[in-house]
Protein backbone atom coordinates (compact mmCIF):
# COMPACT_ATOMS: atom_id res chain seq x y z
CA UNK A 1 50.17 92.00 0.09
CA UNK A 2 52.02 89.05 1.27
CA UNK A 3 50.63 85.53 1.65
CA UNK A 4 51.51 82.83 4.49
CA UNK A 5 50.60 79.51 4.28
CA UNK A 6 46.76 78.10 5.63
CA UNK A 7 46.54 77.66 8.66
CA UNK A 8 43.28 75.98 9.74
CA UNK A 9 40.76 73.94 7.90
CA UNK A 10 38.18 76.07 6.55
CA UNK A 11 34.04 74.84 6.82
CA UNK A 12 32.81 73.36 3.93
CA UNK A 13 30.95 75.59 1.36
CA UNK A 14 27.22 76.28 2.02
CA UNK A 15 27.66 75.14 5.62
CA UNK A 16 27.75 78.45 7.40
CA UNK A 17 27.26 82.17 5.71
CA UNK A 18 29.36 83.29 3.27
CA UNK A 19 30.76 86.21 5.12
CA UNK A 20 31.85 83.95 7.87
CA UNK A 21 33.64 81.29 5.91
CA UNK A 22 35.52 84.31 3.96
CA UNK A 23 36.31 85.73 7.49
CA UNK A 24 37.48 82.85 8.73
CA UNK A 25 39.54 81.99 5.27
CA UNK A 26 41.01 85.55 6.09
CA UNK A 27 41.96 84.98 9.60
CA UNK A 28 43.85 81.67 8.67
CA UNK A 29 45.93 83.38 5.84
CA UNK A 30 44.34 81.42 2.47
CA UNK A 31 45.39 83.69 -0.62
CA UNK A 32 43.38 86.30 -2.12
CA UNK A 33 40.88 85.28 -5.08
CA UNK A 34 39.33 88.61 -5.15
CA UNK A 35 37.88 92.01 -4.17
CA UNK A 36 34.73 93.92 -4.74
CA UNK A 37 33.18 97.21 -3.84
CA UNK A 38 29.55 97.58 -3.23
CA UNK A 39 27.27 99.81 -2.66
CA UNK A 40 24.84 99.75 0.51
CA UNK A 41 21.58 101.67 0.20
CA UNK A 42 19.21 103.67 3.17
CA UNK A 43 17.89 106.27 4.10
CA UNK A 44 20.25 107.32 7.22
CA UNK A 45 22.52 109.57 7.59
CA UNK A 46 25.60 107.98 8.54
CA UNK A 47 28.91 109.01 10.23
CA UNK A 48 32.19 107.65 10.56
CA UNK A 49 33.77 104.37 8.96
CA UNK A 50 35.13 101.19 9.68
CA UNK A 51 38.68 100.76 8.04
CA UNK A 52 39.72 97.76 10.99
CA UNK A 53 38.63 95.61 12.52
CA UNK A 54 36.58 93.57 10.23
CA UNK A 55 38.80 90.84 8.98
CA UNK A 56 38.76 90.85 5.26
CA UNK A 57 35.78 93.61 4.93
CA UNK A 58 35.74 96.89 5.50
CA UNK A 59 32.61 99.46 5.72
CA UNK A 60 33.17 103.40 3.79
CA UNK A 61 30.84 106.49 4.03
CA UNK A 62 28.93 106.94 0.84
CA UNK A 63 29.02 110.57 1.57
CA UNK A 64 25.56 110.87 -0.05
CA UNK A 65 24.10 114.59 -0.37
CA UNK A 66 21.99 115.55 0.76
CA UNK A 67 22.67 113.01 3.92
CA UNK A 68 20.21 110.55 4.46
CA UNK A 69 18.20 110.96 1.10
CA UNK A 70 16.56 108.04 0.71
CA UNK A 71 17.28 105.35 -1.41
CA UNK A 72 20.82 106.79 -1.75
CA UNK A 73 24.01 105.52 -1.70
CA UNK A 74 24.92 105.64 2.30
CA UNK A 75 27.91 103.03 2.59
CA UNK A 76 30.17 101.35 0.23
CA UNK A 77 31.24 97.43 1.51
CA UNK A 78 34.25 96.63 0.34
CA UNK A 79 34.96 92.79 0.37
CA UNK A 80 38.24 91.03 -0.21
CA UNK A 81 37.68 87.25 -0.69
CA UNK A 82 40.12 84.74 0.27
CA UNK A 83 40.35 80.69 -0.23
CA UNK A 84 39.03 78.57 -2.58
CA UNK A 85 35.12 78.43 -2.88
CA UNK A 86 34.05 75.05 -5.31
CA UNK A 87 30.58 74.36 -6.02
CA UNK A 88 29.41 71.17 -5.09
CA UNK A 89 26.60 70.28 -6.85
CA UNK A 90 26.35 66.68 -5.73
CA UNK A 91 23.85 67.06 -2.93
CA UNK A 92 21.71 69.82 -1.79
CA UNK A 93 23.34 72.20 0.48
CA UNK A 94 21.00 74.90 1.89
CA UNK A 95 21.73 75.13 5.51
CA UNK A 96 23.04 78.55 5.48
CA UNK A 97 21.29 79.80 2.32
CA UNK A 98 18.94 83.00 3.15
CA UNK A 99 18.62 84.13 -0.77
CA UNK A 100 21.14 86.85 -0.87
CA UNK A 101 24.73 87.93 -1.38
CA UNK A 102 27.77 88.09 0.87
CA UNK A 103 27.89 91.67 1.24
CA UNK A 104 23.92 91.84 2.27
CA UNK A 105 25.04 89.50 5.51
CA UNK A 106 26.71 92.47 6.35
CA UNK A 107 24.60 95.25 5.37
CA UNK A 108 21.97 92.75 7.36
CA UNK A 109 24.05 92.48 10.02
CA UNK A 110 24.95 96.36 10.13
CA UNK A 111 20.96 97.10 9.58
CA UNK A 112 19.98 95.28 13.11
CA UNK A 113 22.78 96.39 14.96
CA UNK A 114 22.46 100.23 14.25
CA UNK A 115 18.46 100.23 13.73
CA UNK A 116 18.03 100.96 10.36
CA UNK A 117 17.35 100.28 7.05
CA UNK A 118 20.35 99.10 5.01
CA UNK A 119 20.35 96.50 1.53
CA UNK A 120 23.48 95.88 -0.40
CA UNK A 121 22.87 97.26 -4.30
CA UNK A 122 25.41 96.68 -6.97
CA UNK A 123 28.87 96.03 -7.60
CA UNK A 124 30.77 99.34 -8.58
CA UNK A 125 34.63 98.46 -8.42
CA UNK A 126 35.89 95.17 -9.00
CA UNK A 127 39.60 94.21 -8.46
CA UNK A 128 40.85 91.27 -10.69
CA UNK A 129 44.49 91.61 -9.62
CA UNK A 130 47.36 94.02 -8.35
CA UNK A 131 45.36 93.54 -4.64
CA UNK A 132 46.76 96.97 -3.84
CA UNK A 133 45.80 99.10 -7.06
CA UNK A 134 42.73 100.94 -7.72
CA UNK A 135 40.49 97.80 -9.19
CA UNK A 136 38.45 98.37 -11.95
CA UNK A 137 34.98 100.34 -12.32
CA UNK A 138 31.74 98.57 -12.86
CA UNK A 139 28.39 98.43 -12.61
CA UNK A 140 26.99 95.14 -11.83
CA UNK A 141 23.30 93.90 -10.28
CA UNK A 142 20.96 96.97 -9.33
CA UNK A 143 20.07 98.81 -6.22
CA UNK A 144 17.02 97.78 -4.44
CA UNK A 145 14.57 100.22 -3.98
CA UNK A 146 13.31 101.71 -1.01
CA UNK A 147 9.45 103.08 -1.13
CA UNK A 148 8.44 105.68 1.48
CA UNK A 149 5.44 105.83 3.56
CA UNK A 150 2.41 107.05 1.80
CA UNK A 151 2.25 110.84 1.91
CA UNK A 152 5.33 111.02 3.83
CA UNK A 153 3.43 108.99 6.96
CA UNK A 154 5.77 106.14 8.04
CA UNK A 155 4.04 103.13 9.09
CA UNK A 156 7.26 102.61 10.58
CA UNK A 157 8.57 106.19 11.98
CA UNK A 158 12.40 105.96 12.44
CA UNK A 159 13.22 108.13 14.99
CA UNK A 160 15.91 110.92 13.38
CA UNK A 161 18.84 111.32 15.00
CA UNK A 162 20.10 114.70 14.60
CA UNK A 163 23.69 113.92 14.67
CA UNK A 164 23.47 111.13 12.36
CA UNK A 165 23.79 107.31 12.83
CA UNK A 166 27.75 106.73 13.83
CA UNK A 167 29.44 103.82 13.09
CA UNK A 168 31.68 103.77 15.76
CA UNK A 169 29.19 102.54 18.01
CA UNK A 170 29.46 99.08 15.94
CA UNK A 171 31.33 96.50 18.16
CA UNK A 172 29.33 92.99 17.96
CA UNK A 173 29.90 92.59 14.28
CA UNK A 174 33.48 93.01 15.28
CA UNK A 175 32.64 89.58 17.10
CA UNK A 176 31.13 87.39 14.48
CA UNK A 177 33.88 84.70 13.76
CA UNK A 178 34.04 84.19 17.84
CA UNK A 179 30.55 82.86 17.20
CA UNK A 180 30.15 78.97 16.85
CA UNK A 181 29.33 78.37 13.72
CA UNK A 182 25.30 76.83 14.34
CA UNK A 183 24.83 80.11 15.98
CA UNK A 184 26.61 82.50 13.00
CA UNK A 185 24.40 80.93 10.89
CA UNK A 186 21.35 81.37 12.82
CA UNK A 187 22.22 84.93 13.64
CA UNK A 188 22.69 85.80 9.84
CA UNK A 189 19.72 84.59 9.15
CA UNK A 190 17.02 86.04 11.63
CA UNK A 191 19.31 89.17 10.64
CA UNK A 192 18.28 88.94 7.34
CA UNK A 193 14.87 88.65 8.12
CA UNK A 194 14.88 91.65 10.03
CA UNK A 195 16.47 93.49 7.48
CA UNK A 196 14.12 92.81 4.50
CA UNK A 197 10.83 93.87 7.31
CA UNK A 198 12.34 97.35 7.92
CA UNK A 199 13.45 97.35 4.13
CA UNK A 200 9.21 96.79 3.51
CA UNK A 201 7.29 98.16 5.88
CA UNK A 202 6.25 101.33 4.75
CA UNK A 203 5.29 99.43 1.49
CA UNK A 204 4.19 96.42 2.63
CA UNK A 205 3.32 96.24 6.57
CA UNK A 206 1.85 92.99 6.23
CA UNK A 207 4.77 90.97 4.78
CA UNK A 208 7.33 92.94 7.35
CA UNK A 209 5.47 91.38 10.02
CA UNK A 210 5.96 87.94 8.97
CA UNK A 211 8.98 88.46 8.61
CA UNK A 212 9.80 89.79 11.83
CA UNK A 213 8.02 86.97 13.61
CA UNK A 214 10.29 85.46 11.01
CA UNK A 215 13.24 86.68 12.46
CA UNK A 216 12.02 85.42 15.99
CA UNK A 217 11.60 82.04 15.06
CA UNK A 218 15.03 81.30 13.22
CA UNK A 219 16.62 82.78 16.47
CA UNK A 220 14.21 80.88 18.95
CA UNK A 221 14.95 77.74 17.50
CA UNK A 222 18.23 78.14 18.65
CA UNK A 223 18.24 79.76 21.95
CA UNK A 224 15.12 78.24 23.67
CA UNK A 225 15.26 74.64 24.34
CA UNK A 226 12.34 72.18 24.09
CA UNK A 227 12.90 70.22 27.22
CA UNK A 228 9.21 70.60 28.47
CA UNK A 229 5.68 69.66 28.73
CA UNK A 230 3.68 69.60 25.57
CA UNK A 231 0.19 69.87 27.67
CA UNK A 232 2.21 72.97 29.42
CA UNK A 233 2.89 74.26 25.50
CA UNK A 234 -1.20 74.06 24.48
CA UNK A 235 -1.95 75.45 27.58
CA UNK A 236 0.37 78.84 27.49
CA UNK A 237 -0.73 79.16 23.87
CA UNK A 238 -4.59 77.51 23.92
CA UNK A 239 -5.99 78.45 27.14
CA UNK A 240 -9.77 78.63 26.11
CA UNK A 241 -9.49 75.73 24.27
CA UNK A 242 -7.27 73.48 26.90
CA UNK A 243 -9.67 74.44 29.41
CA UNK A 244 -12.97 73.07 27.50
CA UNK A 245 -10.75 69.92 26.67
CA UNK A 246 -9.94 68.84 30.35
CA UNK A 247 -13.75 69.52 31.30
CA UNK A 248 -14.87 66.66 28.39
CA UNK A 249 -11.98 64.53 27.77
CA UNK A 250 -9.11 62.62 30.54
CA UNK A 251 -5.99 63.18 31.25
CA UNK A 252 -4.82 60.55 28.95
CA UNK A 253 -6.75 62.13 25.90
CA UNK A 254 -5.52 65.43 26.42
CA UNK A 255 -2.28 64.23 26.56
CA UNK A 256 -2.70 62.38 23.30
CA UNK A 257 -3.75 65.84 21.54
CA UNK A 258 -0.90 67.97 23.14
CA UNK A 259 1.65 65.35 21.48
CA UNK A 260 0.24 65.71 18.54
CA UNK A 261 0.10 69.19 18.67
CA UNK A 262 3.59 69.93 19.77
CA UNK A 263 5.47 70.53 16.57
CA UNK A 264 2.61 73.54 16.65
CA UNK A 265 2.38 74.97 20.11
CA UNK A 266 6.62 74.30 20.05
CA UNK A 267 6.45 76.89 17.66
CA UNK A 268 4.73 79.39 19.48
CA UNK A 269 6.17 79.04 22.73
CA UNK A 270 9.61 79.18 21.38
CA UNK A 271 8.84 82.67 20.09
CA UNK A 272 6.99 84.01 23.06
CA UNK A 273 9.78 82.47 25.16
CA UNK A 274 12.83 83.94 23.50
CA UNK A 275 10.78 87.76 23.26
CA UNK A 276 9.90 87.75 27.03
CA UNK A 277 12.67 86.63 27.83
CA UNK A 278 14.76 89.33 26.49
CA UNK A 279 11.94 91.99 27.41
CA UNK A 280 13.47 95.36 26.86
CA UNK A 281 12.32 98.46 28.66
CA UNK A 282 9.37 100.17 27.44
CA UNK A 283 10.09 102.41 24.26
CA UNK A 284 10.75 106.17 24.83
CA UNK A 285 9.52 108.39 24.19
CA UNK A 286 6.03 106.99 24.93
CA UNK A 287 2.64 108.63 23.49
CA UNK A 288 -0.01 110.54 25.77
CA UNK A 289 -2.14 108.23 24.59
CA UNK A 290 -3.03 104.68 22.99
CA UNK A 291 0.28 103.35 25.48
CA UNK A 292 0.97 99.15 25.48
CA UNK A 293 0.88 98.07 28.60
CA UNK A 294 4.22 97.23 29.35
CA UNK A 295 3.69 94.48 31.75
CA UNK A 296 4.70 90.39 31.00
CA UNK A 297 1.24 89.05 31.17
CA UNK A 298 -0.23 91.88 29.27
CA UNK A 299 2.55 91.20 26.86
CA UNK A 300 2.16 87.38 26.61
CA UNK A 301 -1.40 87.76 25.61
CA UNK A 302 -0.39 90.38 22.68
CA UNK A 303 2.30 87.52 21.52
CA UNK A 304 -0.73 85.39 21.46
CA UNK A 305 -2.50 87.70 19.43
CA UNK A 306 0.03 88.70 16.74
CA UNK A 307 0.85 84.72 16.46
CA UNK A 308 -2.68 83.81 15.85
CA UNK A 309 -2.35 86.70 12.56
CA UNK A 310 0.46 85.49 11.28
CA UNK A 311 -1.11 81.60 11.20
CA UNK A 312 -3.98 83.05 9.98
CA UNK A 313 -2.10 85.39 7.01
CA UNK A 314 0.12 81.64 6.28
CA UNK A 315 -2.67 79.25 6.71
CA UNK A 316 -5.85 81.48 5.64
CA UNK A 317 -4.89 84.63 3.68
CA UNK A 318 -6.58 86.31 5.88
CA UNK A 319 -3.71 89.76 6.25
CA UNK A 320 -2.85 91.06 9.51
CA UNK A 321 -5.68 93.59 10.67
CA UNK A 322 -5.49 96.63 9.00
CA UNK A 323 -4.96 99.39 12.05
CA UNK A 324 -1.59 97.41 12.75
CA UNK A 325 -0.45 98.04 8.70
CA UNK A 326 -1.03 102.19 8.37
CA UNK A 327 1.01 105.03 10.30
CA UNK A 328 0.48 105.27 13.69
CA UNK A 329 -1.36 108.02 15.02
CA UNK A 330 0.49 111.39 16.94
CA UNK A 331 -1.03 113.55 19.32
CA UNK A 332 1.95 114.75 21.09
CA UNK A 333 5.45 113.92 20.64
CA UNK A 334 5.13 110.26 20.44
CA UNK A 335 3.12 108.04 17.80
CA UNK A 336 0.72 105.75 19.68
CA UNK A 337 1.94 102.45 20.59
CA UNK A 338 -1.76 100.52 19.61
CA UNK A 339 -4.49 101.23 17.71
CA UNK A 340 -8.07 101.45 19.17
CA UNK A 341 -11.22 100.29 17.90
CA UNK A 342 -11.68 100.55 14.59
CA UNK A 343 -12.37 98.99 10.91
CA UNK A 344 -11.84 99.28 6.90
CA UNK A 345 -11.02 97.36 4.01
CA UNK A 346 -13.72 94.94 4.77
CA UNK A 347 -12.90 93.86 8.13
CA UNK A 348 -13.70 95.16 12.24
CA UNK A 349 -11.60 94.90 15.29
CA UNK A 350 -11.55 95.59 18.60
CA UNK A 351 -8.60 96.48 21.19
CA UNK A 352 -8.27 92.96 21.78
CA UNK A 353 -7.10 92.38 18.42
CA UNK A 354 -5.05 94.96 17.76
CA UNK A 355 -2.32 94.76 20.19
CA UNK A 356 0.08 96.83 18.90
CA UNK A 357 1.59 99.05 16.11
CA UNK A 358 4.65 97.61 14.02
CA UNK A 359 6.80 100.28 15.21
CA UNK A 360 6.67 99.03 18.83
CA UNK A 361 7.20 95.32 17.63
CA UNK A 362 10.20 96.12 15.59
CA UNK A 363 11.13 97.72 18.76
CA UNK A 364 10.93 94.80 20.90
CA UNK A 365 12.44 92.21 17.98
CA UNK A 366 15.12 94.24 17.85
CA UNK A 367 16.20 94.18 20.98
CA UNK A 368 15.63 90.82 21.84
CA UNK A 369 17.66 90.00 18.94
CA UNK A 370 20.49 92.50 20.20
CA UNK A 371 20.44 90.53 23.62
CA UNK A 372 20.83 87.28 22.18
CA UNK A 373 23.81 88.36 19.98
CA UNK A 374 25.16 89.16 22.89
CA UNK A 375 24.51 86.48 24.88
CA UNK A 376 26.21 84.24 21.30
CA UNK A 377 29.57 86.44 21.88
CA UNK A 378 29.10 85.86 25.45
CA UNK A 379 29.08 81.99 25.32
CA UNK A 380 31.66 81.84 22.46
């Protein structure tokens, strides 16, 4: 393979994800350093390839049998890396860091776009020179595993696609240098996130809703801007409360305590903002029964709900309520969207509390997060 000479200057190291510097150190002709295979695990059955198209990466079949066995081998990343990458261990750099490898920004990347689960395992061929040869066999790191719903109940039912998953419907990764760099990195992250909630939540429901809401916030504090009114921000988010405050205290007071509260009630509007905003249609097909009332206000008030868990899982240890962490119910050809009434494991809830099951969140998340990719590639 021939080499050119450079022909831009490259970000610096730890500044943006690492599959966007290597792309861009692709697309501006540094040499090659190296290239590595790797396998992807699921639990999909997957179609097609991507040979082109994807600068200095491209995306195999596994061909795993039987197709879609979990935890298998479903895709093999193969990654050629170009430029010079020097540590710099001067300073802290952790702007970009999301606590995994090159090749899991893509499998991340790959996981929201298509819908499903997808983690990067080991190394298995490793090319040290002759670019074009057949690299060398190895078996480095381990595959993560992938536990299943207890009993074979999902808490978060997949739908199955008879056909298979194809990856020729993949065109925004195809996009991701055209992205300005803040918003790569801010992308790969909340990515990330969502990839490690789908990865857990048949094991552990409670941590994949942090870090969905997880997801939300890393791409909220991006997309929404703060340019508002803080007593606006307690309000949305603290109605009961803002409207006992205004009865006993003045203007000026309750101005005082929505300052203070901003950084707070920032939060949480940011991440009801950027999900109503980018309100998909309702999820089909939809249940008999147990339906979410797919309506904005309705929907605002269940943001408010699943916001005040997740404070009270970081802040209290106190997990999200049990009838939003176990499989959703079926009656007819849908699972139900919300749990009713209902208690265990120590604790009791009613409707109120229980707005919705984490199938129809990942739902939503996931298409927010879809929208606002596109609206990145849009804008680039």
């Amino acid at each position: 393979m021939s080499q050119q000479e450079p022909q831009a200057t490259l970000p610096a190291p730890y500044s943006v994800p690492m599959s966007y510097r290597n792309w861009l150190a692709h697309e501006a002709n540094e040499p090659i350093r190296g290239r590595v295979e790797v396998r992807v695990i699921g639990d999909s059955h997957i179609t097609g390839e991507i040979i082109e198209g994807l600068g200095p990466y491209q995306v195999l079949n596994g061909l795993s049998l039987p197709p879609g066995r979990p935890g298998s081998c479903v895709l093999v990343i193969r990654s050629t890396y170009c430029g010079e990458y020097q540590t710099d261990l001067s300073t802290t750099q952790s702007s970009a860091y999301h606590g995994s490898s090159l090749e899991d920004e893509v499998a991340a990347l790959l996981s929201l776009e298509l819908g499903i689960r997808l983690k990067a395992g080991a190394e298995m061929r490793h090319w040290f020179r002759d670019w074009d040869g057949p690299g060398q066999p190895t078996e480095l790191g381990a595959d993560p595993p992938l536990s299943q719903g207890y009993m074979g109940r999902a808490v978060l039912p997949f739908p199955k696609r008879v056909n298979g998953v194809p990856l020729a419907g993949v065109h925004r990764l195809q996009g991701l240098v055209r992205i300005e760099p803040r918003g790569a990195t801010a992308l790969v992250r909340s990515a990330r996130s969502f990839q490690d909630a789908v990865w857990i939540a048949d094991s552990q429901p409670e941590l994949a809703w942090l870090l969905l809401i997880s997801a939300v916030e890393t791409a909220a504090s991006f997309a929404v801007t703060d340019e508002g009114d803080p007593v606006q921000y307690l309000t949305d988010g603290y109605g009961p409360f803002m409207e006992k405050l205004s009865a006993i205290a003045s203007a000026e007071a309750v101005n005082l305590v929505a300052e203070h509260l901003a950084p707070i009630s920032r939060a949480a509007y940011r991440f009801r903002t950027f999900l109503l905003d980018r309100l998909p249609p309702p999820p089909t097909p939809r249940p008999q029964f147990r339906q979410v009332q797919w309506e904005a206000g309705h929907l605002q008030r269940c943001l408010r709900t699943i916001y005040t868990h997740r404070s009270n899982m970081l802040h209290k240890a106190q997990a999200f309520p049990m009838p939003m962490c176990i499989a959703p119910s079926v009656t007819d050809t849908a699972p139900w969207e919300c749990p009713g009434t209902s208690g265990g494991q120590g604790g009791a809830w009613l409707d109120e509390d229980l707005p919705m099951h984490l199938h129809v969140f990942v739902y939503w998340v996931r298409a927010a997060l879809l929208a606002w990719w596109d609206e990145l590639l849009t804008t680039s």
